[in-house]
Protein backbone atom coordinates (compact mmCIF):
# COMPACT_ATOMS: atom_id res chain seq x y z
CA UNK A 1 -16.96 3.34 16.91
CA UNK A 2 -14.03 0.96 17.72
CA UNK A 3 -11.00 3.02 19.03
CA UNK A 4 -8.21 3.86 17.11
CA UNK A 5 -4.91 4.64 18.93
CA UNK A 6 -3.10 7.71 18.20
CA UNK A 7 0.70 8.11 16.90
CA UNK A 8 1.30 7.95 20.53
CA UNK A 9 -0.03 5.14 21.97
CA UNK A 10 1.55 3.57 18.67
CA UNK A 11 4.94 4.67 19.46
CA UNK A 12 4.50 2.34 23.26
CA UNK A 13 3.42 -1.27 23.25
CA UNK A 14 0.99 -1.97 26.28
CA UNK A 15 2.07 -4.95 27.88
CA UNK A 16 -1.27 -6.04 26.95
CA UNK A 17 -0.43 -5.65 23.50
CA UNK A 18 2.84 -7.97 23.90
CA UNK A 19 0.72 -10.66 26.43
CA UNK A 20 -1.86 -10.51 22.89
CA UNK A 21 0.87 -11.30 20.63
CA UNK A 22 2.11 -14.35 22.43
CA UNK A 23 -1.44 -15.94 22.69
CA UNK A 24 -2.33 -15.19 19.09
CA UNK A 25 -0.77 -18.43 16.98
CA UNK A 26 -2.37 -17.28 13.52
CA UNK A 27 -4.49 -13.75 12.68
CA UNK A 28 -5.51 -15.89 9.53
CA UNK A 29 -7.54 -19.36 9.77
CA UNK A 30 -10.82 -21.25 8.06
CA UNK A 31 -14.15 -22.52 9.26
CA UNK A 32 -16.28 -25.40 7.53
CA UNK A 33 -18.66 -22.60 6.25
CA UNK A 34 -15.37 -21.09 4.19
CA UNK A 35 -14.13 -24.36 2.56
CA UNK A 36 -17.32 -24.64 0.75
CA UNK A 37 -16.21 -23.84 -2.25
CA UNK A 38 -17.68 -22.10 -5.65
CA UNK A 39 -18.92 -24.31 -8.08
CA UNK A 40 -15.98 -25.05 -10.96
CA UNK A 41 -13.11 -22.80 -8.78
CA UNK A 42 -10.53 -23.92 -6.84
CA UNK A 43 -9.12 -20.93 -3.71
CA UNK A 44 -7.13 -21.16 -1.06
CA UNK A 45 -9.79 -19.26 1.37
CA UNK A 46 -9.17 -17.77 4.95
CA UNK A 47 -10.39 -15.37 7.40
CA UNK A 48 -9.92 -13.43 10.51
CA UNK A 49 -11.90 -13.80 13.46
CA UNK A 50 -12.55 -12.00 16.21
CA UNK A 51 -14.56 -11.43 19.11
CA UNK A 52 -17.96 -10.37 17.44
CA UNK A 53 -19.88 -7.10 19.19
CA UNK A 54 -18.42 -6.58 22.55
CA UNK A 55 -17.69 -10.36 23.65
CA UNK A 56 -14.39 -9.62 23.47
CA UNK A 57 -14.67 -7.62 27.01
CA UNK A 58 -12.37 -4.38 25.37
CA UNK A 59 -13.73 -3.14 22.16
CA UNK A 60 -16.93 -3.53 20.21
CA UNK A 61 -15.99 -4.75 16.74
CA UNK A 62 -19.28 -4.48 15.53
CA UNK A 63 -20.25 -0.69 15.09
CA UNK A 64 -23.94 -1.63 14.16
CA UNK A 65 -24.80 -4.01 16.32
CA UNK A 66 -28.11 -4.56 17.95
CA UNK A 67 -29.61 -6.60 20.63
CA UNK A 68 -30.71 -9.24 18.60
CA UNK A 69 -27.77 -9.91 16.91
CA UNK A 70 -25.73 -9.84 19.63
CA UNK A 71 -28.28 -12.13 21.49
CA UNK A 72 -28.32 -14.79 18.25
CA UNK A 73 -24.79 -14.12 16.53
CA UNK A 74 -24.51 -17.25 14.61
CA UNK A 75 -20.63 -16.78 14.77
CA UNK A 76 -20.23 -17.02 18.78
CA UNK A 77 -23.58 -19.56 19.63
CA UNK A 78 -22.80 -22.25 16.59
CA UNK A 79 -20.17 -24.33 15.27
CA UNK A 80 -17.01 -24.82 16.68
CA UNK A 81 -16.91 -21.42 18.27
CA UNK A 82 -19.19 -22.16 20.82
CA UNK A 83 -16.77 -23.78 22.57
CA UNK A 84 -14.64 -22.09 25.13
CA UNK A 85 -10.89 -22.43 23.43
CA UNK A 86 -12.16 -21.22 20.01
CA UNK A 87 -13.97 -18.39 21.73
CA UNK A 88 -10.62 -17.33 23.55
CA UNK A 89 -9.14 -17.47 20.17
CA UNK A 90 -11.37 -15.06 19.22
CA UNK A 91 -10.88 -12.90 21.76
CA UNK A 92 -7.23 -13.06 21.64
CA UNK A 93 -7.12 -11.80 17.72
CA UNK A 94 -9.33 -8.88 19.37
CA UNK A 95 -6.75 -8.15 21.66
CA UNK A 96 -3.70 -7.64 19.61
CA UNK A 97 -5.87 -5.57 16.90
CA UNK A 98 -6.88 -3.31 19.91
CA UNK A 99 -3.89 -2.99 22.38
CA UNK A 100 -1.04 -3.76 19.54
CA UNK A 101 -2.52 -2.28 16.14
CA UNK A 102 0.59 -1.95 13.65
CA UNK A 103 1.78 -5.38 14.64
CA UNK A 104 -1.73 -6.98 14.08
CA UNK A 105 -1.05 -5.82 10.73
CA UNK A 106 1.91 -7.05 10.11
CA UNK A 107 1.57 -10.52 10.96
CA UNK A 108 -1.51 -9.93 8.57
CA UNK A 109 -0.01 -9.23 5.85
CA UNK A 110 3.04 -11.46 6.74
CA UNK A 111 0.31 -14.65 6.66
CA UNK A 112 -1.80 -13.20 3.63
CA UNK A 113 1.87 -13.09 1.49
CA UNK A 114 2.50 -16.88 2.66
CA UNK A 115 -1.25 -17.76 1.37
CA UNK A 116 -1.11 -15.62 -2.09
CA UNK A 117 2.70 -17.69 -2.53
CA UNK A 118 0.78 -21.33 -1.96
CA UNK A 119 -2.32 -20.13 -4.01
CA UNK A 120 0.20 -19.41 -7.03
CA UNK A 121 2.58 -22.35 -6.56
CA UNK A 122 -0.76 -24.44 -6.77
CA UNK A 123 -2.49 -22.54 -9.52
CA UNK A 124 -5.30 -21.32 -7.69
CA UNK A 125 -6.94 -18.14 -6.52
CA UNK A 126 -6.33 -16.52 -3.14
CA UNK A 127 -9.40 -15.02 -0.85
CA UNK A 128 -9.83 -13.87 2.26
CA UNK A 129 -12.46 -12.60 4.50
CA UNK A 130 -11.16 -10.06 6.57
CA UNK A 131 -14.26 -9.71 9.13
CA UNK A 132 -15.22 -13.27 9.79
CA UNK A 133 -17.50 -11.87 13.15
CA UNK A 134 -16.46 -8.28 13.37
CA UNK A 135 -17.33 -5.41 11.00
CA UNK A 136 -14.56 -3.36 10.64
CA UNK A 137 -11.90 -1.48 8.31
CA UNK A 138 -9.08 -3.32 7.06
CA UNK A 139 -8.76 -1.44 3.47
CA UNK A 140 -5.17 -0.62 4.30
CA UNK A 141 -4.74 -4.43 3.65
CA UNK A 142 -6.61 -5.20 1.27
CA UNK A 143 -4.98 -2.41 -1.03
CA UNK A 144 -1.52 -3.93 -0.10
CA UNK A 145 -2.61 -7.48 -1.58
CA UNK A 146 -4.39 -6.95 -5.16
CA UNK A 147 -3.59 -10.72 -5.69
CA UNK A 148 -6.23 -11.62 -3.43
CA UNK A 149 -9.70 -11.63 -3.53
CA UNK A 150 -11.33 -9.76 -0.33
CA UNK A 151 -14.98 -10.00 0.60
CA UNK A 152 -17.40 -8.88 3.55
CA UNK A 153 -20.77 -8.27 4.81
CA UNK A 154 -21.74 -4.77 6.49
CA UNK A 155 -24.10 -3.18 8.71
CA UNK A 156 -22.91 0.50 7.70
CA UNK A 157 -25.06 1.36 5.06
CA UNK A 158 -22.59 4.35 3.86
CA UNK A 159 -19.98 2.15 4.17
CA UNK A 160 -22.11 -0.15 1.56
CA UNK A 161 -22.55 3.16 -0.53
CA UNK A 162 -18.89 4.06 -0.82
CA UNK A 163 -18.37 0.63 -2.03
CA UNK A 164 -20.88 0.77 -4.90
CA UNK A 165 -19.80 4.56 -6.02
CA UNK A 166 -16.27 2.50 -6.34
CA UNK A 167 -14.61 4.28 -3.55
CA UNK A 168 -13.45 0.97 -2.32
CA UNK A 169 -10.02 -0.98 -3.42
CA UNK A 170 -11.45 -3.00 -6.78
CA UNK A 171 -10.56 -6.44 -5.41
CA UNK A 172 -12.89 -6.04 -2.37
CA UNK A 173 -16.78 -7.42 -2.53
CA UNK A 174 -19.03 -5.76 0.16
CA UNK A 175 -22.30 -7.45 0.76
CA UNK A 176 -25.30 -5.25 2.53
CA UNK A 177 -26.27 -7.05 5.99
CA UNK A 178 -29.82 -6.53 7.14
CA UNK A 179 -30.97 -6.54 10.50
CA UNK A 180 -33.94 -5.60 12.44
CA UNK A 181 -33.56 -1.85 12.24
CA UNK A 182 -32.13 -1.66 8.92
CA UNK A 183 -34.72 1.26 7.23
CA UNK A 184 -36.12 -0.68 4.24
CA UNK A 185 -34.74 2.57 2.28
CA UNK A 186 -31.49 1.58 2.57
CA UNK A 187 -32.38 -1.66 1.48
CA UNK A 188 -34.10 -0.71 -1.45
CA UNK A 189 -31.25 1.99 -2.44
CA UNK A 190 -28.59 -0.57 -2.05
CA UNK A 191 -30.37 -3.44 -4.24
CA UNK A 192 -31.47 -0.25 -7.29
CA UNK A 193 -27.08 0.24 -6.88
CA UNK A 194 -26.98 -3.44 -8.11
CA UNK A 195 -25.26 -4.05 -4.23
CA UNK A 196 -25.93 -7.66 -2.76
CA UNK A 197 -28.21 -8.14 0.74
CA UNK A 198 -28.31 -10.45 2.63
CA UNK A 199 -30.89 -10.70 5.07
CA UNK A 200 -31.82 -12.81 8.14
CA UNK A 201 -34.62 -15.30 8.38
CA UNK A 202 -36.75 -17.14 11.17
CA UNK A 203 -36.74 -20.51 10.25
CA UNK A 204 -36.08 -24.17 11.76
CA UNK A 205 -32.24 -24.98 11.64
CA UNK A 206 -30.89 -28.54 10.36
């Protein structure tokens, strides 16, 4: 489980946390992958990125993580994030969520305002993906910003439950994420919920 600071290490920002904040230019940004977008619908689409599993060298931001994926994360080994600035990118965003929590947040939700103001101004929808490579909670932001469209994949399969009983904020899609030690019960209760899955395949890559 990724650590969570208490009231006091809130109150006291690590110089860590301020040496985070100065390397992080944007929490929010956009990949190739995320411009493709739906047929017939026109978004303004971002994401937050981090550090997937523990390649950040601080935290693990994947709770369910497994050798494999770690080994063949498709978000660190392809793309433009397999080069060494985009990875420090990465890696900075990690930081500040880790050492400097509440301001993490607040440039958040300071950039997710900006994007929801150019999405209306243009007369299109706003979404986001809050865990580009990491799996974790961000509900308190996604509750703040019901003008935006939120969506994710997860390992947690009670995480995937809560969001099917509706437990969720309604403007956040959760899709299940299989991996090698996912029990195929979990699968199967997720897809008889009507929940999505998505699950990993071995095949040649063009």
């Amino acid at each position: 489980m990724a650590h969570q600071p208490t009231p006091k290490e809130l109150e006291t920002v690590s110089p860590r946390g301020r040496a985070a904040d100065s390397k992080v230019g944007k929490i929010l940004g956009t990949n190739t992958k995320m411009e493709k977008l739906p047929n017939g619908r026109e978004v303004i689409n971002s994401g937050c990125t981090m550090a997937p599993s523990k390649r950040s060298r601080i935290v693990n931001v994947c709770e369910w993580a497994t050798a494999a994926c770690i080994a063949t994360c498709v978000l660190w080994f392809a793309g433009r994030r397999a080069g060494a600035k985009m990875r420090q990118c990465a890696r900075n965003v990690t930081a500040l969520w880790f050492y400097w929590r509440e301001r993490f947040y607040a440039r958040y939700d300071r950039e997710l305002t900006n994007q929801e103001r150019r999405a209306a101004a243009a007369g299109v929808e706003s979404y986001n993906r809050p865990n580009v490579a990491s799996d974790l909670n961000h509900d308190r932001i996604v509750a703040k910003h019901p003008l935006t469209t939120f969506y994710d994949y997860t390992a947690g399969f009670l995480r995937m439950i809560d969001y099917l009983l509706g437990r969720l904020p309604p403007n956040y899609h959760l899709t299940f994420s299989v991996k090698e030690s996912t029990p195929f019960e979990h699968v199967r209760e997720v897809i008889s919920r009507g929940g999505n899955v998505a699950v990993v395949v071995d095949t040649y890559y063009w």
